[in-house]
C-alpha atoms as a PDB file:
ATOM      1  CA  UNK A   1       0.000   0.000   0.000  1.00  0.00           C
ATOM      2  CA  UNK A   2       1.205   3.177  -0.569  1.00  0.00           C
ATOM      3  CA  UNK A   3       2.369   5.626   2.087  1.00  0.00           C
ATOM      4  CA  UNK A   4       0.050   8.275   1.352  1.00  0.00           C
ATOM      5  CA  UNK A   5      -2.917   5.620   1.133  1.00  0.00           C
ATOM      6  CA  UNK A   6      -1.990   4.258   4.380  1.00  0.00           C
ATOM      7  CA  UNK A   7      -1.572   8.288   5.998  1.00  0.00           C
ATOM      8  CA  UNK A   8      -5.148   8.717   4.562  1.00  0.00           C
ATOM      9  CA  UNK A   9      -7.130   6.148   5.886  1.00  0.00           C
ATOM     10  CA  UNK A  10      -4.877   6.059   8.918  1.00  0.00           C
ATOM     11  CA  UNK A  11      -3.668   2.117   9.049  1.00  0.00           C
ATOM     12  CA  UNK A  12      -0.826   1.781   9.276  1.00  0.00           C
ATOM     13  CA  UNK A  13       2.205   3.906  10.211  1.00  0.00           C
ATOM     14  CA  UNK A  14       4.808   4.504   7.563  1.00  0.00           C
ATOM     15  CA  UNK A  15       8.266   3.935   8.684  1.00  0.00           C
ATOM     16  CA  UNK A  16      10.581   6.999   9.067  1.00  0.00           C
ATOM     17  CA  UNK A  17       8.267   9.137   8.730  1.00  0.00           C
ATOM     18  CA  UNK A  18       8.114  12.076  11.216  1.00  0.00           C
ATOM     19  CA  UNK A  19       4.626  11.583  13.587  1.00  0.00           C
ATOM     20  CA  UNK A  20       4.154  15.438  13.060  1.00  0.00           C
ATOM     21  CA  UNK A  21       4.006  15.264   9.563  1.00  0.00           C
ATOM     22  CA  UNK A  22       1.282  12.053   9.754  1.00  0.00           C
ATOM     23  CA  UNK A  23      -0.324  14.479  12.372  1.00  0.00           C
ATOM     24  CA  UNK A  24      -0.721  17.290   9.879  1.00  0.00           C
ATOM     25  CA  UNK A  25      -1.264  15.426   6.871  1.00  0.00           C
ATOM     26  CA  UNK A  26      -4.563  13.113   8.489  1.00  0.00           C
ATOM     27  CA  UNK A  27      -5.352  16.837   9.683  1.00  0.00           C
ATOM     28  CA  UNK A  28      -5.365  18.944   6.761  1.00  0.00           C
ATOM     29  CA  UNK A  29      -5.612  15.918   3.683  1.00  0.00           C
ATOM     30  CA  UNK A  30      -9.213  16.582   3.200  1.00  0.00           C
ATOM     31  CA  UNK A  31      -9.330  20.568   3.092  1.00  0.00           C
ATOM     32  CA  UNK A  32      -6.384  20.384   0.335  1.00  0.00           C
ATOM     33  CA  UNK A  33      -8.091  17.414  -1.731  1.00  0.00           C
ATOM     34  CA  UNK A  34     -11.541  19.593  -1.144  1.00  0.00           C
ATOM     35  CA  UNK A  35      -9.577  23.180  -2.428  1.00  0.00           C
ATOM     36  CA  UNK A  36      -7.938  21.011  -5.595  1.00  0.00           C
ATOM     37  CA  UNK A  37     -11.132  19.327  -6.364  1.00  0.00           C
ATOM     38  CA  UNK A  38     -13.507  22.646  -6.421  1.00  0.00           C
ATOM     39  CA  UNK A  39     -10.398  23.908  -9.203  1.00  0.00           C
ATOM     40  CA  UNK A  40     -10.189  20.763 -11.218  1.00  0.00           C
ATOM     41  CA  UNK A  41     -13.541  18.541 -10.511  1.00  0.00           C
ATOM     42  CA  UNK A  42     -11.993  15.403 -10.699  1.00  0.00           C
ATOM     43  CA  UNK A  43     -11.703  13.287  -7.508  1.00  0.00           C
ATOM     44  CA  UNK A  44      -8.834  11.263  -8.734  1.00  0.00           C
ATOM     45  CA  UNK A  45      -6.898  14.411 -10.004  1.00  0.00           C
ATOM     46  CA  UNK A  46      -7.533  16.879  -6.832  1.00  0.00           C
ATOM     47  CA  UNK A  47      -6.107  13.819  -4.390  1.00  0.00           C
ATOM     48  CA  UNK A  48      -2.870  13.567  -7.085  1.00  0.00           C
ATOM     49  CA  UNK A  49      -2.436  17.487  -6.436  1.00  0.00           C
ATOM     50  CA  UNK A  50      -3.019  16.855  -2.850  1.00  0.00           C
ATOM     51  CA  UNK A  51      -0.570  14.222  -2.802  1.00  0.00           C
ATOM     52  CA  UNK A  52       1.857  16.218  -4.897  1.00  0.00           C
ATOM     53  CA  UNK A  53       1.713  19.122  -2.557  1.00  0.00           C
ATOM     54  CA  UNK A  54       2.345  16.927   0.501  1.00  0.00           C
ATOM     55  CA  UNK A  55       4.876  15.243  -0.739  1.00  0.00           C
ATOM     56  CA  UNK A  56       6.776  19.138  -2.149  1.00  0.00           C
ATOM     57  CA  UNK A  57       5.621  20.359   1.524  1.00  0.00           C
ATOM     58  CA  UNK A  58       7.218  17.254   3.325  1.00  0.00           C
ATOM     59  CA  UNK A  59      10.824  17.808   1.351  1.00  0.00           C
ATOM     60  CA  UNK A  60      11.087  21.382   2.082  1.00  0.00           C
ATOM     61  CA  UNK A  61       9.691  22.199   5.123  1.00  0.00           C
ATOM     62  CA  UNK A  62       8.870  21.040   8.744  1.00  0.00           C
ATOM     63  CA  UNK A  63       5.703  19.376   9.764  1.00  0.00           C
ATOM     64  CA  UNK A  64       5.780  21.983  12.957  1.00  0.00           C
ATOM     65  CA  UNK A  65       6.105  24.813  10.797  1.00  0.00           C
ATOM     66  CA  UNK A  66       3.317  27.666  11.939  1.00  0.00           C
ATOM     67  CA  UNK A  67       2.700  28.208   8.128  1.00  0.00           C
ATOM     68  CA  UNK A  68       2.230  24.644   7.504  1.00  0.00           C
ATOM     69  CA  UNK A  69      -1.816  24.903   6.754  1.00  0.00           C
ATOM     70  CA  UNK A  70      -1.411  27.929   4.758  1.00  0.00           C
ATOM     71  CA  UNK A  71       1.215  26.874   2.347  1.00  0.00           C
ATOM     72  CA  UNK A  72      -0.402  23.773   1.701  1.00  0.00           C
ATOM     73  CA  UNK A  73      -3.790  25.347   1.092  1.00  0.00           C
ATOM     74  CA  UNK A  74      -2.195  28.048  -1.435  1.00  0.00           C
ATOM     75  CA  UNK A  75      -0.252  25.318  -3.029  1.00  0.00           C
ATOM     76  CA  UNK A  76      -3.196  23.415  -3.509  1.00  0.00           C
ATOM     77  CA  UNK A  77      -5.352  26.161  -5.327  1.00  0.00           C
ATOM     78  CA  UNK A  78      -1.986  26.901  -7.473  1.00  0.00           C
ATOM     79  CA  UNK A  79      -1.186  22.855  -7.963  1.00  0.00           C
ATOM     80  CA  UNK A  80      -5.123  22.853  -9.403  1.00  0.00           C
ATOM     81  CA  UNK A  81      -4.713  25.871 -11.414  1.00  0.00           C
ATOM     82  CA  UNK A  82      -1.586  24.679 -13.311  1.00  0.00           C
ATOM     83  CA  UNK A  83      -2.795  21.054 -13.510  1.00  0.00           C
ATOM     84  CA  UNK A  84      -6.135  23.118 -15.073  1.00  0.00           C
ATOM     85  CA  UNK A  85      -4.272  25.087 -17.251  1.00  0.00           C
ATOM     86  CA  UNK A  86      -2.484  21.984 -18.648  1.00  0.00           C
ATOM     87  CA  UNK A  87      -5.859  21.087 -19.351  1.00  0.00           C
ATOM     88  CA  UNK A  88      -7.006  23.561 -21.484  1.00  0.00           C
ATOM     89  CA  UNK A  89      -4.112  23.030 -23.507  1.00  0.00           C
ATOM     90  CA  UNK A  90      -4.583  19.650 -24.145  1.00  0.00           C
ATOM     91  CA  UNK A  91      -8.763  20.061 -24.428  1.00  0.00           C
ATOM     92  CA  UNK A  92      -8.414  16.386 -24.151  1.00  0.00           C
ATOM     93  CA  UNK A  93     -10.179  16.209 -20.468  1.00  0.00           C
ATOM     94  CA  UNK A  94     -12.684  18.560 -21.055  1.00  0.00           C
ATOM     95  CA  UNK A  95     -14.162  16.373 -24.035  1.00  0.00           C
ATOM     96  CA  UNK A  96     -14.046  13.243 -22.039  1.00  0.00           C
ATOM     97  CA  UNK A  97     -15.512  14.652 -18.737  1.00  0.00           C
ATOM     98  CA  UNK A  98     -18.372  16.240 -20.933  1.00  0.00           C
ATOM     99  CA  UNK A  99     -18.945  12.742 -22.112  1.00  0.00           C
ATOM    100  CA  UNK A 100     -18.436  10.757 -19.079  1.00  0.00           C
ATOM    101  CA  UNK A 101     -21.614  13.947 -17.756  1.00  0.00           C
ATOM    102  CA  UNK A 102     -23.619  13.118 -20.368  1.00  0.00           C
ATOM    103  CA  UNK A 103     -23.364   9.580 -19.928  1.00  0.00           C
ATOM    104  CA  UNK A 104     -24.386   9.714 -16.193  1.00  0.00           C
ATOM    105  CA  UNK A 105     -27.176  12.659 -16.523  1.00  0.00           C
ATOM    106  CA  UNK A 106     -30.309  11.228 -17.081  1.00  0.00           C
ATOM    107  CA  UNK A 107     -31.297  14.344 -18.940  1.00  0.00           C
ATOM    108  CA  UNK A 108     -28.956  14.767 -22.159  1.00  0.00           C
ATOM    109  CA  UNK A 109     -29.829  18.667 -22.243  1.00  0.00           C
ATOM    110  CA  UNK A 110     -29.459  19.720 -18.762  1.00  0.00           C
ATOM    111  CA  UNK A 111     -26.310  17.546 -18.665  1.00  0.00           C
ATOM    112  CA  UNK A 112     -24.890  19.345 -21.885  1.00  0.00           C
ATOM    113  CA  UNK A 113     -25.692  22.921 -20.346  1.00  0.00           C
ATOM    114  CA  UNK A 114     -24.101  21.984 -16.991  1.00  0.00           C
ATOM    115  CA  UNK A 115     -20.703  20.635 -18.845  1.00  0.00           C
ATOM    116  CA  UNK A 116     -20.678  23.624 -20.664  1.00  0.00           C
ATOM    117  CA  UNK A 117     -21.142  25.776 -17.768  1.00  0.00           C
ATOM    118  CA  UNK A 118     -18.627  24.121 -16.214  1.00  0.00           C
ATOM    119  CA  UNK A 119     -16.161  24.587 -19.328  1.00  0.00           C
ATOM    120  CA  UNK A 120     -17.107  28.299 -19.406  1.00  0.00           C
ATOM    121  CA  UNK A 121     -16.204  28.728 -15.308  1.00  0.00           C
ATOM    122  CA  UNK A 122     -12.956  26.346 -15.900  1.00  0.00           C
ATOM    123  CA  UNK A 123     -11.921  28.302 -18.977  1.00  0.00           C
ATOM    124  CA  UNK A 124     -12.432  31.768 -17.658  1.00  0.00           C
ATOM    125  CA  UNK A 125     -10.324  31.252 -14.054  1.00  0.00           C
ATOM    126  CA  UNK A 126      -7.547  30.104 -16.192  1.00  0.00           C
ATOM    127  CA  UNK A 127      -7.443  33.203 -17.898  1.00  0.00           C
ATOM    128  CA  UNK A 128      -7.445  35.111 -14.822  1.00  0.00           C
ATOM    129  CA  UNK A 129      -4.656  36.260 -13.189  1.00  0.00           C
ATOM    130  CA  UNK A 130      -2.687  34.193 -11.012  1.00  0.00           C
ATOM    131  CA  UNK A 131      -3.910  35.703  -7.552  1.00  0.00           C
ATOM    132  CA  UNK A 132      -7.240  35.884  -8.748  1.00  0.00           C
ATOM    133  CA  UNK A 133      -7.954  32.660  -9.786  1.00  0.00           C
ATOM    134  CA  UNK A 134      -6.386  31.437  -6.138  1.00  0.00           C
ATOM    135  CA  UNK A 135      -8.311  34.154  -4.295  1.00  0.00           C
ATOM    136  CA  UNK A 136     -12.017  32.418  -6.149  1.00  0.00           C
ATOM    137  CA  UNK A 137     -10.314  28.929  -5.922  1.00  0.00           C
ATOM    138  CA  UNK A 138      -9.758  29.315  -2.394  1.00  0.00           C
ATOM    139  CA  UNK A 139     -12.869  31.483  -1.071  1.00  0.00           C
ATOM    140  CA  UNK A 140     -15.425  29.031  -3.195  1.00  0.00           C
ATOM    141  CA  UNK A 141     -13.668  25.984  -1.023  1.00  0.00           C
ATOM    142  CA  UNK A 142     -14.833  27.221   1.928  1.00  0.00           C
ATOM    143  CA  UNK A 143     -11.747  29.070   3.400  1.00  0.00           C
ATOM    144  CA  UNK A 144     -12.575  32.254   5.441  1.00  0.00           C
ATOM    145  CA  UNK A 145     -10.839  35.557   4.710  1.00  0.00           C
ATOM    146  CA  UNK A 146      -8.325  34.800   7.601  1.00  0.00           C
ATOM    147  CA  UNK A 147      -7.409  31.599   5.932  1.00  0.00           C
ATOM    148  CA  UNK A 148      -7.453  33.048   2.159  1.00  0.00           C
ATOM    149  CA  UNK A 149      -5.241  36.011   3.589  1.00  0.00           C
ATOM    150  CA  UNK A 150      -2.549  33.230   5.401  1.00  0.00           C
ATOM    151  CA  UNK A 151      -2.196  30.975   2.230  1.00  0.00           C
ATOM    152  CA  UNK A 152      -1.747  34.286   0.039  1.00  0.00           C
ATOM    153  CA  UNK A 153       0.311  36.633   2.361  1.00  0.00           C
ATOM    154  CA  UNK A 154      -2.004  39.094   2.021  1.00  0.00           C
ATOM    155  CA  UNK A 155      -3.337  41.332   4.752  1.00  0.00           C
ATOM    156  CA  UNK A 156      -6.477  40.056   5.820  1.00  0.00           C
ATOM    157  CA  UNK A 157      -8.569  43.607   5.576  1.00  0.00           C
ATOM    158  CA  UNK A 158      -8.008  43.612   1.495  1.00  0.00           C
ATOM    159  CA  UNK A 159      -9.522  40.354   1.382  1.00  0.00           C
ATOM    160  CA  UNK A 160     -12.865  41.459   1.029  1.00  0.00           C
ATOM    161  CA  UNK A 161     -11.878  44.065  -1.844  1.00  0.00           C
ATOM    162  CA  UNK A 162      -9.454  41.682  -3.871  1.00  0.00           C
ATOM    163  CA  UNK A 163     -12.330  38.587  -4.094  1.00  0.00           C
ATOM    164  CA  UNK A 164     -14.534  41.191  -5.297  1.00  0.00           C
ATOM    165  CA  UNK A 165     -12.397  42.299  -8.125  1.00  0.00           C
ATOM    166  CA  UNK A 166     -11.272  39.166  -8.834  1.00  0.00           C
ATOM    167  CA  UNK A 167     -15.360  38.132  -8.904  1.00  0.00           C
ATOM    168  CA  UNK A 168     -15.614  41.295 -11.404  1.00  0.00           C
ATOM    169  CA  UNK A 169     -12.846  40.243 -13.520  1.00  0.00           C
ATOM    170  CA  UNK A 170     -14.250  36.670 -13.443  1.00  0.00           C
ATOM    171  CA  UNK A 171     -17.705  38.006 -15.226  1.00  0.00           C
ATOM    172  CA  UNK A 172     -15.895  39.812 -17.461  1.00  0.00           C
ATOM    173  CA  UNK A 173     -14.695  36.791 -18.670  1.00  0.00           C
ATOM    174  CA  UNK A 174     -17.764  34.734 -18.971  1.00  0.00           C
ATOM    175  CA  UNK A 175     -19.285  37.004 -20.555  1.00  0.00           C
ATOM    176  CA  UNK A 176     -16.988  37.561 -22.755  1.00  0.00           C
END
Protein backbone atom coordinates (compact mmCIF):
# COMPACT_ATOMS: atom_id res chain seq x y z
CA UNK A 1 0.00 0.00 0.00
CA UNK A 2 1.21 3.18 -0.57
CA UNK A 3 2.37 5.63 2.09
CA UNK A 4 0.05 8.27 1.35
CA UNK A 5 -2.92 5.62 1.13
CA UNK A 6 -1.99 4.26 4.38
CA UNK A 7 -1.57 8.29 6.00
CA UNK A 8 -5.15 8.72 4.56
CA UNK A 9 -7.13 6.15 5.89
CA UNK A 10 -4.88 6.06 8.92
CA UNK A 11 -3.67 2.12 9.05
CA UNK A 12 -0.83 1.78 9.28
CA UNK A 13 2.21 3.91 10.21
CA UNK A 14 4.81 4.50 7.56
CA UNK A 15 8.27 3.94 8.68
CA UNK A 16 10.58 7.00 9.07
CA UNK A 17 8.27 9.14 8.73
CA UNK A 18 8.11 12.08 11.22
CA UNK A 19 4.63 11.58 13.59
CA UNK A 20 4.15 15.44 13.06
CA UNK A 21 4.01 15.26 9.56
CA UNK A 22 1.28 12.05 9.75
CA UNK A 23 -0.32 14.48 12.37
CA UNK A 24 -0.72 17.29 9.88
CA UNK A 25 -1.26 15.43 6.87
CA UNK A 26 -4.56 13.11 8.49
CA UNK A 27 -5.35 16.84 9.68
CA UNK A 28 -5.36 18.94 6.76
CA UNK A 29 -5.61 15.92 3.68
CA UNK A 30 -9.21 16.58 3.20
CA UNK A 31 -9.33 20.57 3.09
CA UNK A 32 -6.38 20.38 0.33
CA UNK A 33 -8.09 17.41 -1.73
CA UNK A 34 -11.54 19.59 -1.14
CA UNK A 35 -9.58 23.18 -2.43
CA UNK A 36 -7.94 21.01 -5.60
CA UNK A 37 -11.13 19.33 -6.36
CA UNK A 38 -13.51 22.65 -6.42
CA UNK A 39 -10.40 23.91 -9.20
CA UNK A 40 -10.19 20.76 -11.22
CA UNK A 41 -13.54 18.54 -10.51
CA UNK A 42 -11.99 15.40 -10.70
CA UNK A 43 -11.70 13.29 -7.51
CA UNK A 44 -8.83 11.26 -8.73
CA UNK A 45 -6.90 14.41 -10.00
CA UNK A 46 -7.53 16.88 -6.83
CA UNK A 47 -6.11 13.82 -4.39
CA UNK A 48 -2.87 13.57 -7.08
CA UNK A 49 -2.44 17.49 -6.44
CA UNK A 50 -3.02 16.85 -2.85
CA UNK A 51 -0.57 14.22 -2.80
CA UNK A 52 1.86 16.22 -4.90
CA UNK A 53 1.71 19.12 -2.56
CA UNK A 54 2.34 16.93 0.50
CA UNK A 55 4.88 15.24 -0.74
CA UNK A 56 6.78 19.14 -2.15
CA UNK A 57 5.62 20.36 1.52
CA UNK A 58 7.22 17.25 3.32
CA UNK A 59 10.82 17.81 1.35
CA UNK A 60 11.09 21.38 2.08
CA UNK A 61 9.69 22.20 5.12
CA UNK A 62 8.87 21.04 8.74
CA UNK A 63 5.70 19.38 9.76
CA UNK A 64 5.78 21.98 12.96
CA UNK A 65 6.10 24.81 10.80
CA UNK A 66 3.32 27.67 11.94
CA UNK A 67 2.70 28.21 8.13
CA UNK A 68 2.23 24.64 7.50
CA UNK A 69 -1.82 24.90 6.75
CA UNK A 70 -1.41 27.93 4.76
CA UNK A 71 1.22 26.87 2.35
CA UNK A 72 -0.40 23.77 1.70
CA UNK A 73 -3.79 25.35 1.09
CA UNK A 74 -2.19 28.05 -1.44
CA UNK A 75 -0.25 25.32 -3.03
CA UNK A 76 -3.20 23.42 -3.51
CA UNK A 77 -5.35 26.16 -5.33
CA UNK A 78 -1.99 26.90 -7.47
CA UNK A 79 -1.19 22.85 -7.96
CA UNK A 80 -5.12 22.85 -9.40
CA UNK A 81 -4.71 25.87 -11.41
CA UNK A 82 -1.59 24.68 -13.31
CA UNK A 83 -2.80 21.05 -13.51
CA UNK A 84 -6.14 23.12 -15.07
CA UNK A 85 -4.27 25.09 -17.25
CA UNK A 86 -2.48 21.98 -18.65
CA UNK A 87 -5.86 21.09 -19.35
CA UNK A 88 -7.01 23.56 -21.48
CA UNK A 89 -4.11 23.03 -23.51
CA UNK A 90 -4.58 19.65 -24.15
CA UNK A 91 -8.76 20.06 -24.43
CA UNK A 92 -8.41 16.39 -24.15
CA UNK A 93 -10.18 16.21 -20.47
CA UNK A 94 -12.68 18.56 -21.06
CA UNK A 95 -14.16 16.37 -24.03
CA UNK A 96 -14.05 13.24 -22.04
CA UNK A 97 -15.51 14.65 -18.74
CA UNK A 98 -18.37 16.24 -20.93
CA UNK A 99 -18.94 12.74 -22.11
CA UNK A 100 -18.44 10.76 -19.08
CA UNK A 101 -21.61 13.95 -17.76
CA UNK A 102 -23.62 13.12 -20.37
CA UNK A 103 -23.36 9.58 -19.93
CA UNK A 104 -24.39 9.71 -16.19
CA UNK A 105 -27.18 12.66 -16.52
CA UNK A 106 -30.31 11.23 -17.08
CA UNK A 107 -31.30 14.34 -18.94
CA UNK A 108 -28.96 14.77 -22.16
CA UNK A 109 -29.83 18.67 -22.24
CA UNK A 110 -29.46 19.72 -18.76
CA UNK A 111 -26.31 17.55 -18.67
CA UNK A 112 -24.89 19.35 -21.89
CA UNK A 113 -25.69 22.92 -20.35
CA UNK A 114 -24.10 21.98 -16.99
CA UNK A 115 -20.70 20.64 -18.85
CA UNK A 116 -20.68 23.62 -20.66
CA UNK A 117 -21.14 25.78 -17.77
CA UNK A 118 -18.63 24.12 -16.21
CA UNK A 119 -16.16 24.59 -19.33
CA UNK A 120 -17.11 28.30 -19.41
CA UNK A 121 -16.20 28.73 -15.31
CA UNK A 122 -12.96 26.35 -15.90
CA UNK A 123 -11.92 28.30 -18.98
CA UNK A 124 -12.43 31.77 -17.66
CA UNK A 125 -10.32 31.25 -14.05
CA UNK A 126 -7.55 30.10 -16.19
CA UNK A 127 -7.44 33.20 -17.90
CA UNK A 128 -7.45 35.11 -14.82
CA UNK A 129 -4.66 36.26 -13.19
CA UNK A 130 -2.69 34.19 -11.01
CA UNK A 131 -3.91 35.70 -7.55
CA UNK A 132 -7.24 35.88 -8.75
CA UNK A 133 -7.95 32.66 -9.79
CA UNK A 134 -6.39 31.44 -6.14
CA UNK A 135 -8.31 34.15 -4.30
CA UNK A 136 -12.02 32.42 -6.15
CA UNK A 137 -10.31 28.93 -5.92
CA UNK A 138 -9.76 29.31 -2.39
CA UNK A 139 -12.87 31.48 -1.07
CA UNK A 140 -15.43 29.03 -3.19
CA UNK A 141 -13.67 25.98 -1.02
CA UNK A 142 -14.83 27.22 1.93
CA UNK A 143 -11.75 29.07 3.40
CA UNK A 144 -12.57 32.25 5.44
CA UNK A 145 -10.84 35.56 4.71
CA UNK A 146 -8.33 34.80 7.60
CA UNK A 147 -7.41 31.60 5.93
CA UNK A 148 -7.45 33.05 2.16
CA UNK A 149 -5.24 36.01 3.59
CA UNK A 150 -2.55 33.23 5.40
CA UNK A 151 -2.20 30.98 2.23
CA UNK A 152 -1.75 34.29 0.04
CA UNK A 153 0.31 36.63 2.36
CA UNK A 154 -2.00 39.09 2.02
CA UNK A 155 -3.34 41.33 4.75
CA UNK A 156 -6.48 40.06 5.82
CA UNK A 157 -8.57 43.61 5.58
CA UNK A 158 -8.01 43.61 1.49
CA UNK A 159 -9.52 40.35 1.38
CA UNK A 160 -12.87 41.46 1.03
CA UNK A 161 -11.88 44.07 -1.84
CA UNK A 162 -9.45 41.68 -3.87
CA UNK A 163 -12.33 38.59 -4.09
CA UNK A 164 -14.53 41.19 -5.30
CA UNK A 165 -12.40 42.30 -8.12
CA UNK A 166 -11.27 39.17 -8.83
CA UNK A 167 -15.36 38.13 -8.90
CA UNK A 168 -15.61 41.30 -11.40
CA UNK A 169 -12.85 40.24 -13.52
CA UNK A 170 -14.25 36.67 -13.44
CA UNK A 171 -17.70 38.01 -15.23
CA UNK A 172 -15.89 39.81 -17.46
CA UNK A 173 -14.69 36.79 -18.67
CA UNK A 174 -17.76 34.73 -18.97
CA UNK A 175 -19.28 37.00 -20.56
CA UNK A 176 -16.99 37.56 -22.76
Amino acid sequence: MEAAERLRLGSVPVPGLPPAFEDLFRKEYPRVVAIAHRVVADADEAEDVAQDVFVSFYRKHPAEAHYAAPWLYAAAAHTALNVLRSRERRGKRDAVEALRRDAQAPDPAQAAETAETASEVRLALARLPERSAALLALRYSGLSYEEIAAALGLRQSSIGTLLRRAEDAFRKEVTK
